[in-house]
N, C-alpha and C. Protein backbone atom coordinates (compact mmCIF):
# COMPACT_ATOMS: atom_id res chain seq x y z
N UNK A 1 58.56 68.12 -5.79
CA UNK A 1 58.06 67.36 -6.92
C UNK A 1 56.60 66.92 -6.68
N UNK A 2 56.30 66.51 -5.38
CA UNK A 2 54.64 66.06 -5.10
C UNK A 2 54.41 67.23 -4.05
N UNK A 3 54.43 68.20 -4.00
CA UNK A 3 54.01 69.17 -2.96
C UNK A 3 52.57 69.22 -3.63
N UNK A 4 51.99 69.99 -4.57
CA UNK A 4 50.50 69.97 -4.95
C UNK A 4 50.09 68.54 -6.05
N UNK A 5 50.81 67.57 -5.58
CA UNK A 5 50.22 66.21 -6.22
C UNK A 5 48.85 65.94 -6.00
N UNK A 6 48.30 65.68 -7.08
CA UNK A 6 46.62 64.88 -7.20
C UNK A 6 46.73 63.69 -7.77
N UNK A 7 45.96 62.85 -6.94
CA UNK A 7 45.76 61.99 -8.72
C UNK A 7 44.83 62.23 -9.79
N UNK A 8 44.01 63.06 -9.58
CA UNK A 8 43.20 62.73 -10.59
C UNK A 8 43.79 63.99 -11.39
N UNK A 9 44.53 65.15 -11.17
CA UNK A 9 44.47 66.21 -11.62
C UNK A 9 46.19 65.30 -12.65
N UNK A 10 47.09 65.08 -11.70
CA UNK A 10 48.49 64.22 -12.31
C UNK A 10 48.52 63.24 -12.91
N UNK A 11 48.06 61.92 -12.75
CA UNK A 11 47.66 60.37 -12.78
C UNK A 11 47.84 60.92 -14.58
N UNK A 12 48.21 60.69 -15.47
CA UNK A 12 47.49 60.87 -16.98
C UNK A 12 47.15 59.07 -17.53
N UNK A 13 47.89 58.37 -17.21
CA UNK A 13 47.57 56.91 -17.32
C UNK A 13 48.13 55.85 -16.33
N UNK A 14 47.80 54.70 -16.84
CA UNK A 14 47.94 53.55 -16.29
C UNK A 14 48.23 52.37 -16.77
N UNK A 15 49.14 51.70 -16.84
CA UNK A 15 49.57 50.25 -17.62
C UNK A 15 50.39 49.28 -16.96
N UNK A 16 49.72 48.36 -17.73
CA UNK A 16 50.63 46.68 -16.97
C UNK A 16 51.62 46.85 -17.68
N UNK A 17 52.70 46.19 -16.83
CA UNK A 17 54.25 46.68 -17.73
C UNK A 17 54.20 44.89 -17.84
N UNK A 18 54.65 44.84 -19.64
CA UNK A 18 55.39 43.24 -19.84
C UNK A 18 56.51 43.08 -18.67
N UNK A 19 56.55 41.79 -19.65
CA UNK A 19 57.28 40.85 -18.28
C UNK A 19 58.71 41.64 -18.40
N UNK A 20 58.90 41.59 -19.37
CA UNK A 20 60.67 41.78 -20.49
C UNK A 20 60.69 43.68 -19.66
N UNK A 21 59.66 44.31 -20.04
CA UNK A 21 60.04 45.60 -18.48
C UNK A 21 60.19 45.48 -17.21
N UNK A 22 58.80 44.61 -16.54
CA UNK A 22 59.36 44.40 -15.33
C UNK A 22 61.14 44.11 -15.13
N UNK A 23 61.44 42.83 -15.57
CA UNK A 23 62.85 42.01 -15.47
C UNK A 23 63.73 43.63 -15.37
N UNK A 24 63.33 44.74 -16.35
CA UNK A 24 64.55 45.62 -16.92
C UNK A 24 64.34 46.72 -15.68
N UNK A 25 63.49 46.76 -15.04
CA UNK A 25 63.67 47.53 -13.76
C UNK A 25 63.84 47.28 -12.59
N UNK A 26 63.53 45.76 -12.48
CA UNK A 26 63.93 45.13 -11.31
C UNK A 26 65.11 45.20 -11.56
N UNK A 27 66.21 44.80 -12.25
CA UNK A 27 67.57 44.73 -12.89
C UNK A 27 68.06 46.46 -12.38
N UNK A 28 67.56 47.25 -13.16
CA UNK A 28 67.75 48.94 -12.70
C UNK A 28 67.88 48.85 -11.40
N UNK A 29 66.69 48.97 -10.59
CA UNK A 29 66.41 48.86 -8.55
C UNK A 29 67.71 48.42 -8.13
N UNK A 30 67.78 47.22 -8.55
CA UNK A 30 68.97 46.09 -7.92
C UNK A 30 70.59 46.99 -7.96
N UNK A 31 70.63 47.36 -9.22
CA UNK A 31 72.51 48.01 -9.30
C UNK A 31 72.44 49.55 -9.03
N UNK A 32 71.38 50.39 -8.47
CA UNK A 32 71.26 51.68 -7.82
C UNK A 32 71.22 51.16 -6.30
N UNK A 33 70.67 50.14 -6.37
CA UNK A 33 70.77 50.12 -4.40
C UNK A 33 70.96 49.26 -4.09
N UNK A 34 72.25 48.03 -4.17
CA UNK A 34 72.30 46.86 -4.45
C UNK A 34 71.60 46.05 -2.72
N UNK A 35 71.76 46.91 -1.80
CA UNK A 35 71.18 46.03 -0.73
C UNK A 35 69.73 45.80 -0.39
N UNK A 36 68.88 46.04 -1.90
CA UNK A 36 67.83 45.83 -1.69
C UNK A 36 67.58 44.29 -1.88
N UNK A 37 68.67 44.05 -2.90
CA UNK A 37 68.36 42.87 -3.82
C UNK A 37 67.72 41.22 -2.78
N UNK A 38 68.47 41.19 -1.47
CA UNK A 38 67.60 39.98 -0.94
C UNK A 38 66.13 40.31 -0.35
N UNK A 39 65.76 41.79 -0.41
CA UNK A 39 64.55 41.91 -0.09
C UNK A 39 62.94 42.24 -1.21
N UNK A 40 63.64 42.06 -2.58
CA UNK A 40 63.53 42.27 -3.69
C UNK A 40 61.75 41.10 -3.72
N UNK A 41 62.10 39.77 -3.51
CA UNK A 41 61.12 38.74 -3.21
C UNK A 41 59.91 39.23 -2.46
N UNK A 42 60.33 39.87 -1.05
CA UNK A 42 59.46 40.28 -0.64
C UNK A 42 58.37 41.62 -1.17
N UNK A 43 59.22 42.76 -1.87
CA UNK A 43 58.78 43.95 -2.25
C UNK A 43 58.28 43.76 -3.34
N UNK A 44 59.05 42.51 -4.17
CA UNK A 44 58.28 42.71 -5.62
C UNK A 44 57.93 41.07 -6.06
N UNK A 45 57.16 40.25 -5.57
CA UNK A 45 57.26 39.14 -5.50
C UNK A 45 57.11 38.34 -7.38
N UNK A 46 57.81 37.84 -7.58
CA UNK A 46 58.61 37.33 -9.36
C UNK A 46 57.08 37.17 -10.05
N UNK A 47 56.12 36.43 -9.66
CA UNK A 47 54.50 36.41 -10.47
C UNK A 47 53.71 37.16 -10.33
N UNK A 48 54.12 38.37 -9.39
CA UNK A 48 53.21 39.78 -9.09
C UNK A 48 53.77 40.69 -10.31
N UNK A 49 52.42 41.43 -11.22
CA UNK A 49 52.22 42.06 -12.00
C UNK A 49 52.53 43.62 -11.35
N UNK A 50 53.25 44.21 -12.37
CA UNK A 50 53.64 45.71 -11.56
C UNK A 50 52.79 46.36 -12.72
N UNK A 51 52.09 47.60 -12.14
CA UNK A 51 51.46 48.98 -12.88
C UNK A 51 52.56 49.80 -13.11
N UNK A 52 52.25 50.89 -14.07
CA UNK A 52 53.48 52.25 -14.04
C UNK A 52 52.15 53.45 -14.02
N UNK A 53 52.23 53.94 -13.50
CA UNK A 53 51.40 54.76 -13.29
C UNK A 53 52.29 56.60 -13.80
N UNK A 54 51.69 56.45 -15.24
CA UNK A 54 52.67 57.78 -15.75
C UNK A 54 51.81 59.48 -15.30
N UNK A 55 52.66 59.99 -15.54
CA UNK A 55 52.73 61.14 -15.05
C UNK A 55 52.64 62.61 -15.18
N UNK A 56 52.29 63.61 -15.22
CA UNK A 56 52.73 65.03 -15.85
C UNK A 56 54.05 65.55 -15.02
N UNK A 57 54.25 65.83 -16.05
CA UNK A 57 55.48 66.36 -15.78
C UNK A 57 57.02 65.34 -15.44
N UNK A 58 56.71 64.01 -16.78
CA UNK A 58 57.63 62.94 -16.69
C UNK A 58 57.97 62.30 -15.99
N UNK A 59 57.12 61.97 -14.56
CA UNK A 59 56.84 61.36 -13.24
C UNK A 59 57.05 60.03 -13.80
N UNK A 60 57.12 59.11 -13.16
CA UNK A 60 56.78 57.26 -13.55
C UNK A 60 56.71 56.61 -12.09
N UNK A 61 55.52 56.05 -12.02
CA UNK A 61 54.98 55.44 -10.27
C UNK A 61 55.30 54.18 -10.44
N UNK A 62 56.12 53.45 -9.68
CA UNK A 62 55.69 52.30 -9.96
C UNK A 62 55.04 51.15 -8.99
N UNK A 63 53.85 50.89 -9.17
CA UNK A 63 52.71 50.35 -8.25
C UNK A 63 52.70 48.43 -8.25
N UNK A 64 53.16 48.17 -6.97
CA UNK A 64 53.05 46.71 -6.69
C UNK A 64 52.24 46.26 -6.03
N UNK A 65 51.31 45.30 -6.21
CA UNK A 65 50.54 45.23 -5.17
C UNK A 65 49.38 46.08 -4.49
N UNK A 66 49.45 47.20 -5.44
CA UNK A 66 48.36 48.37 -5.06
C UNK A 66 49.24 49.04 -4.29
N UNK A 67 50.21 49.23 -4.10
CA UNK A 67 51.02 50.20 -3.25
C UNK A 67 52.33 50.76 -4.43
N UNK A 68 52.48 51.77 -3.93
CA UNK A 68 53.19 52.93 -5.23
C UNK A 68 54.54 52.25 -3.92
N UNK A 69 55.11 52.29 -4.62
CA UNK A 69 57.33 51.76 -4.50
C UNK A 69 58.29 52.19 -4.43
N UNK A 70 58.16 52.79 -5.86
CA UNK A 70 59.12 53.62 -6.23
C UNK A 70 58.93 54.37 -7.69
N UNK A 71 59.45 55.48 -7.70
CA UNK A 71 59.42 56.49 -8.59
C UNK A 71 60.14 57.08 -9.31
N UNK A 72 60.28 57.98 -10.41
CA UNK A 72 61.36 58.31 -10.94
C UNK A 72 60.75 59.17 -11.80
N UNK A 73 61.90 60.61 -12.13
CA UNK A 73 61.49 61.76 -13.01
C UNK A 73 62.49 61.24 -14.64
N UNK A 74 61.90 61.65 -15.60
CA UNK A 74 62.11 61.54 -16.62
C UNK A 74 63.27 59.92 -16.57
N UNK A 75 64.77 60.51 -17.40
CA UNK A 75 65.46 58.72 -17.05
C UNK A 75 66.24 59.08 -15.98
N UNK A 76 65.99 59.97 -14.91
CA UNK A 76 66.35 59.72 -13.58
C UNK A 76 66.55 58.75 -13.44
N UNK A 77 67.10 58.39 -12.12
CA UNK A 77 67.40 57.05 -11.35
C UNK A 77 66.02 57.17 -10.25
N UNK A 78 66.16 55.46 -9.90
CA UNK A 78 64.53 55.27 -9.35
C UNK A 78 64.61 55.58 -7.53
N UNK A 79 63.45 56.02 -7.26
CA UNK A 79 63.44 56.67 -5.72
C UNK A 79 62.81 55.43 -5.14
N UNK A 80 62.97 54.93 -3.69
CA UNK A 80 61.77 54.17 -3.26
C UNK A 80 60.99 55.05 -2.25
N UNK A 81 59.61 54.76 -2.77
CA UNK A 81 58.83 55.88 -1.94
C UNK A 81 59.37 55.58 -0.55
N UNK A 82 58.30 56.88 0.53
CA UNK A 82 58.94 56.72 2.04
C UNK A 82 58.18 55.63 2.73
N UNK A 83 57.01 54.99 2.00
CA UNK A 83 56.68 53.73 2.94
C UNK A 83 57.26 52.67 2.76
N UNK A 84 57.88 52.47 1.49
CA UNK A 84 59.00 51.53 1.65
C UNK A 84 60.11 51.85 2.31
N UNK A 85 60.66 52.66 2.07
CA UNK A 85 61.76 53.01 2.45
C UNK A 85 61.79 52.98 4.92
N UNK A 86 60.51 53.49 5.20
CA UNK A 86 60.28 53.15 6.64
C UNK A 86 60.70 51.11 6.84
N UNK A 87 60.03 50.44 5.54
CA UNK A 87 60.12 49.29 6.08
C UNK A 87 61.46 48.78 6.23
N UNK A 88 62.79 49.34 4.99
CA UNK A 88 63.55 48.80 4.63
C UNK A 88 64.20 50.48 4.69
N UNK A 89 64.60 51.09 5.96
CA UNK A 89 65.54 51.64 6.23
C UNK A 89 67.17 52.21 5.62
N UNK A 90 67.29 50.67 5.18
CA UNK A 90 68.69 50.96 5.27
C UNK A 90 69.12 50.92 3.63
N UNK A 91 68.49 51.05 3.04
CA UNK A 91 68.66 50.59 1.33
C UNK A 91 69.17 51.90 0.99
N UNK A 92 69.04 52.82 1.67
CA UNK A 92 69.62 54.27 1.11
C UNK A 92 70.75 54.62 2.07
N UNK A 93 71.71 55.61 1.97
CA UNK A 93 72.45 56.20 2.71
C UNK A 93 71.82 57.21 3.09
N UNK A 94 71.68 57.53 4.66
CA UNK A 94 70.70 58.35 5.13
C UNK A 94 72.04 60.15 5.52
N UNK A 95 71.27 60.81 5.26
CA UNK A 95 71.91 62.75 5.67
C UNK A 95 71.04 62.91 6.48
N UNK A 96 71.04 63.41 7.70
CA UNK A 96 70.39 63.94 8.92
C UNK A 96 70.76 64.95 8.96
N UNK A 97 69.65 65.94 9.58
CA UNK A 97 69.49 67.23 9.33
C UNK A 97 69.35 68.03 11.06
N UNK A 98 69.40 68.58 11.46
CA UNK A 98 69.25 69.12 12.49
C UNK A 98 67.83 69.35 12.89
N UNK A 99 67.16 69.32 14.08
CA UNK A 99 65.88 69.88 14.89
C UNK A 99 65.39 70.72 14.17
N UNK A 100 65.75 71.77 13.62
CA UNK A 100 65.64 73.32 12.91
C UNK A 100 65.13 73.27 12.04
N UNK A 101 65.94 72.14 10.89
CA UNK A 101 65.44 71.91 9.62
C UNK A 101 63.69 71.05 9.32
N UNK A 102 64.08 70.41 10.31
CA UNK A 102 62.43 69.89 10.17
C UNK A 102 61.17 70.19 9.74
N UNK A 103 60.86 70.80 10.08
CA UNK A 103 59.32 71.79 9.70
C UNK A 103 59.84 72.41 8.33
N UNK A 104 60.65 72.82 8.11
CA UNK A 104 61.14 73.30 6.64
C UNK A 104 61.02 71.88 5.53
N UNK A 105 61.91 70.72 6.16
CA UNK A 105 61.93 69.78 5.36
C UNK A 105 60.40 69.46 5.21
N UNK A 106 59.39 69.26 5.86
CA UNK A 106 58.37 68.87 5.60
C UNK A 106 57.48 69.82 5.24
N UNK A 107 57.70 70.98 4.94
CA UNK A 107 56.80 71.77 3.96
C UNK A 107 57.38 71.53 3.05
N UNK A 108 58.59 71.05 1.77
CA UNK A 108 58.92 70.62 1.07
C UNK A 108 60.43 71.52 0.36
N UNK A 109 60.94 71.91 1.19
CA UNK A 109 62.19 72.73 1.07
C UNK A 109 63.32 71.92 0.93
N UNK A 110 63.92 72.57 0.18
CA UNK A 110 65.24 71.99 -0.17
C UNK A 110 66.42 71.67 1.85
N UNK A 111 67.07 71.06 1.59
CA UNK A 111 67.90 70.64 2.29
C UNK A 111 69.42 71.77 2.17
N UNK A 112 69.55 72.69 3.03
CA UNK A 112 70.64 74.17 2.32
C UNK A 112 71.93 73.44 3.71
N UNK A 113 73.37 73.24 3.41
CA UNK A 113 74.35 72.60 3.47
C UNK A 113 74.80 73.16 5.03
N UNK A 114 74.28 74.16 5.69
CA UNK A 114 74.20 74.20 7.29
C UNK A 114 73.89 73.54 7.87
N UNK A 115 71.93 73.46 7.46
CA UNK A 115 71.61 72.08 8.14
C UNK A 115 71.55 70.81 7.78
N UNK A 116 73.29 70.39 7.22
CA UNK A 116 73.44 69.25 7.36
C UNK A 116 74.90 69.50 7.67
N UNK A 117 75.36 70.23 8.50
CA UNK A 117 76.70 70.79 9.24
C UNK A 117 76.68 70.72 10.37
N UNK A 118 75.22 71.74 10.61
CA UNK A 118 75.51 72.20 12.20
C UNK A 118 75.46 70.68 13.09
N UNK A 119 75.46 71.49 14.38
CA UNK A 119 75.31 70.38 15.79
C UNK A 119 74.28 69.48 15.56
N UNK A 120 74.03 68.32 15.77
CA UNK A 120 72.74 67.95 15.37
C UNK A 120 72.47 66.93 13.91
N UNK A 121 72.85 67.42 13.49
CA UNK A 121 73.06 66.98 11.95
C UNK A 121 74.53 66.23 11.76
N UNK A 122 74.15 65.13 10.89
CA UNK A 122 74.94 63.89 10.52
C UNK A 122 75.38 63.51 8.79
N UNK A 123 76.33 63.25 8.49
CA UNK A 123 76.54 63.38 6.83
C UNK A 123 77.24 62.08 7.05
N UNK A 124 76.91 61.60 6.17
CA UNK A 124 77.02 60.23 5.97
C UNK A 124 78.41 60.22 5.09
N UNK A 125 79.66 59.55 5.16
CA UNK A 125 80.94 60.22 4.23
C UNK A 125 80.95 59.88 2.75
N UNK A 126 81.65 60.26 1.99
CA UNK A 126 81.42 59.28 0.64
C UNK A 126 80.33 58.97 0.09
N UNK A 127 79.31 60.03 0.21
CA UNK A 127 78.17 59.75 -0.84
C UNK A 127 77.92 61.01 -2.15
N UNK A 128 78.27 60.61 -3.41
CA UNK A 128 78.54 61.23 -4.01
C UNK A 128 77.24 62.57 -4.67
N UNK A 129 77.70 63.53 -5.23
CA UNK A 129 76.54 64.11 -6.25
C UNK A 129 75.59 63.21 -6.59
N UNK A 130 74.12 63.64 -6.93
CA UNK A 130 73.19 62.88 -7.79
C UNK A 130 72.77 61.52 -7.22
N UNK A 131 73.48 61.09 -5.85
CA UNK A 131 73.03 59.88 -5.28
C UNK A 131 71.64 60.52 -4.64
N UNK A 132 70.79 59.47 -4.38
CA UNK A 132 69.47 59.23 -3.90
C UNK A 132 69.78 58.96 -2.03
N UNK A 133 69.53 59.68 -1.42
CA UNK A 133 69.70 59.51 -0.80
C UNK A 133 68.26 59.66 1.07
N UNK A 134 68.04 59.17 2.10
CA UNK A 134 67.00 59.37 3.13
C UNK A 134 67.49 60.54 3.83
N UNK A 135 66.30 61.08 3.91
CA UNK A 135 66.65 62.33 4.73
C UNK A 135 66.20 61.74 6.33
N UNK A 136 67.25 61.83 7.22
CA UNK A 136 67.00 61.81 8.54
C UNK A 136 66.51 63.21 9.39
N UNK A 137 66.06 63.34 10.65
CA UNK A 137 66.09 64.42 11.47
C UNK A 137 66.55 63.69 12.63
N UNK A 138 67.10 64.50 13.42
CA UNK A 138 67.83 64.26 14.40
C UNK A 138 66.59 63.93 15.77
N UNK A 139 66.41 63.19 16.10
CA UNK A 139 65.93 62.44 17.33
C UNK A 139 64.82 61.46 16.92
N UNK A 140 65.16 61.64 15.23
CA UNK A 140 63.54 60.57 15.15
C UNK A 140 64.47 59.34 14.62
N UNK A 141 63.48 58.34 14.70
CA UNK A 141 63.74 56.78 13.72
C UNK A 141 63.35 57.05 12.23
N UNK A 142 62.08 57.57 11.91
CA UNK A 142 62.29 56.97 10.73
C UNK A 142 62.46 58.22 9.40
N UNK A 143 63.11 58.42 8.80
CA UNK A 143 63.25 59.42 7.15
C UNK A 143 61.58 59.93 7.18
N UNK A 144 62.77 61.64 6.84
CA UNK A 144 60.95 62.32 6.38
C UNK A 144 60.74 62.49 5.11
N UNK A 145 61.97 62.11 4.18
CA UNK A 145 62.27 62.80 2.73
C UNK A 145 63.24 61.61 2.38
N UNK A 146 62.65 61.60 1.15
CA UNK A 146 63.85 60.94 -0.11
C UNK A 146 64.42 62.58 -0.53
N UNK A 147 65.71 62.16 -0.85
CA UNK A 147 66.54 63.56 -1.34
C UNK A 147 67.38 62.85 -2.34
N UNK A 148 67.71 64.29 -3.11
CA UNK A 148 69.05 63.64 -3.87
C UNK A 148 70.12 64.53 -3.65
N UNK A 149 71.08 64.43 -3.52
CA UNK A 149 72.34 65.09 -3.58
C UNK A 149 72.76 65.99 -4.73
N UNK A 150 72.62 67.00 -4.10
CA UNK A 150 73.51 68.40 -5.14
C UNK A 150 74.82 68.22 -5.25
N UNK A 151 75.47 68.04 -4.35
CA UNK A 151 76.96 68.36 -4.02
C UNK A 151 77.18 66.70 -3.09
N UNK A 152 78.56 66.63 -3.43
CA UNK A 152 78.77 65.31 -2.74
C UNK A 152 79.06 66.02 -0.83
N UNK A 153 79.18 65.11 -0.18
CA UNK A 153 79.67 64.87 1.11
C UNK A 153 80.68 65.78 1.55
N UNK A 154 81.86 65.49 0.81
CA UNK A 154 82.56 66.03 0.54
C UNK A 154 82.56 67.75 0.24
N UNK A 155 81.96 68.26 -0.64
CA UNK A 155 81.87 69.47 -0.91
C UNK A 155 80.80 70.16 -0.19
N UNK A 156 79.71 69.78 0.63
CA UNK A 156 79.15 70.24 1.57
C UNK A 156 79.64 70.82 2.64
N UNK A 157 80.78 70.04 3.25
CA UNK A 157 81.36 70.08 4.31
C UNK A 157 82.24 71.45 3.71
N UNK A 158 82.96 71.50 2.76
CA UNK A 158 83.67 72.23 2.21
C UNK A 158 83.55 73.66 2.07
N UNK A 159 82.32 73.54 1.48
CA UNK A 159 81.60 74.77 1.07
C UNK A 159 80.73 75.59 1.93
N UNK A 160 79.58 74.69 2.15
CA UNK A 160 78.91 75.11 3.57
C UNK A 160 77.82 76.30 3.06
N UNK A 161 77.23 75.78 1.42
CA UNK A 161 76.08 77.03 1.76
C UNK A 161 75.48 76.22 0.21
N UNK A 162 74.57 76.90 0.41
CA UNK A 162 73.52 76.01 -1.23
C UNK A 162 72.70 75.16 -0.77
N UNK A 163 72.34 74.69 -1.66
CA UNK A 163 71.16 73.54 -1.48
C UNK A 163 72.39 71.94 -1.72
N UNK A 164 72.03 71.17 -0.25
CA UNK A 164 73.29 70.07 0.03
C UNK A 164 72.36 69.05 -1.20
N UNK A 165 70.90 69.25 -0.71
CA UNK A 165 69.93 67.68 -0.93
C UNK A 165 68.67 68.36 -1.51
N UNK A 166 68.03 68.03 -2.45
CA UNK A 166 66.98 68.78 -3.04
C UNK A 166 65.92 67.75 -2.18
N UNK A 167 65.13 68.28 -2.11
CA UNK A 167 63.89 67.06 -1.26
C UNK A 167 62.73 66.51 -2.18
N UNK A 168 62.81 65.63 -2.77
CA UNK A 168 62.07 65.03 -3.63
C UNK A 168 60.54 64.40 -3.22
N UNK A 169 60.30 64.15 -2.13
CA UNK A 169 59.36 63.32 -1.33
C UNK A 169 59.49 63.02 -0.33
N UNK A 170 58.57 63.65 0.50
CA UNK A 170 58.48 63.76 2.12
C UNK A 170 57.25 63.86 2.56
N UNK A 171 57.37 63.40 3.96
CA UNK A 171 55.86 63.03 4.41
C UNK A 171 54.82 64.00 4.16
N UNK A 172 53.73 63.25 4.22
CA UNK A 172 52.55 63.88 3.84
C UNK A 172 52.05 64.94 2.73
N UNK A 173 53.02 64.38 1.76
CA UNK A 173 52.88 65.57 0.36
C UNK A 173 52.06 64.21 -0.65
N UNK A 174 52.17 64.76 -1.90
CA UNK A 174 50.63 64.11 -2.88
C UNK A 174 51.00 62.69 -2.95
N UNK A 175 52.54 62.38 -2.99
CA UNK A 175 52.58 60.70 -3.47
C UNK A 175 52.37 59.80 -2.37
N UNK A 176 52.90 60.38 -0.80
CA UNK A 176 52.66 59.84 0.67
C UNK A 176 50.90 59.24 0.32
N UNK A 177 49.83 60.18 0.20
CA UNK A 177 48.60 60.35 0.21
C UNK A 177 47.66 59.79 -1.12
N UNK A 178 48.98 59.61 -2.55
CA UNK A 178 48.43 58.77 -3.44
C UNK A 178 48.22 57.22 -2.90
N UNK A 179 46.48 56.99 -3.61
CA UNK A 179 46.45 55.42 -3.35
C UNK A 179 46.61 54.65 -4.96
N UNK A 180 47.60 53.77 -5.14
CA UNK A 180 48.10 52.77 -6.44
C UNK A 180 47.19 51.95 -6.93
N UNK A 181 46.31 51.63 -6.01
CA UNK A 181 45.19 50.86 -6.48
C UNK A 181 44.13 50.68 -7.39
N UNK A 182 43.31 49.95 -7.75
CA UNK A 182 42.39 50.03 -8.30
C UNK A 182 42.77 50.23 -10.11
């Protein structure tokens, strides 16, 4: 999704969201990932003004503080970028991927249901289709990718071939390198 991201070439606008939006996406954030909600103060503090920074190709940024947050394609459900997501770890259910997959995941490749089988690799149980989920690699600390789930947990294990996790945003692609500011 941000593999050849620009801003100036993507960015198409910029707007202060009313109050009555903010409230309706903080509200959204909160019941997609409910364990964000006591860290919510800190990430989005209640008299701090949020930007939406829209998009080609039905992108929506959403910029706090001069720092991009979280994101979302058309009425998708909302992603939190990976610098939040480094601070606040655990707000997603993380899929770990094997040694192998790495360099693949970070040129911006899909996540294919081996390497999140083989030795090495970790599946988190009970996380369904279409959940949002951190992509782990095996010996590091922190997610290289927000992903979402093709296939649940369940049918990965099952099946054992396809794309498990589509990779939505991973290090060092256009939104890592977008600045929200200004």
């Amino acid at each position: 999704m941000f593999r050849k991201f620009e801003e100036k070439e993507n960015v198409s606008s910029t707007s202060q969201l009313k109050s009555s939006v903010q409230r309706q996406i903080r509200a959204d954030i909160i019941k997609q990932m409910p364990l964000i909600e006591e860290y919510m103060p800190d990430i989005w503090p209640k008299k701090e003004n949020a930007k939406m920074l829209k998009c080609h190709d039905h992108i929506e940024i959403l910029s706090i503080q001069d720092n991009c947050v979280f994101f979302k394609h058309r009425n998708g459900p909302w992603h939190p970028a990976l610098r939040l997501l480094h601070k606040y770890p655990f707000i997603l259910p993380k899929q770990q991927v094997d040694r192998g997959a790495i360099k693949f995941v970070l040129s911006g490749a899909n996540i294919m249901c081996p390497g999140l089988t083989s030795p090495g690799a970790k599946l988190t149980p009970e996380v369904q289709a279409e959940s949002v989920v951190a992509v782990m690699a095996e010996g590091k600390e922190h997610a290289l990718a927000v992903g979402l789930m093709k296939m649940s947990t369940e049918d990965i294990i099952k099946i054992n071939k396809n794309v498990g996790v589509e990779n939505i945003h991973y290090l060092n692609d256009g939104l890592w390198h977008l600045k929200c500011g200004g």
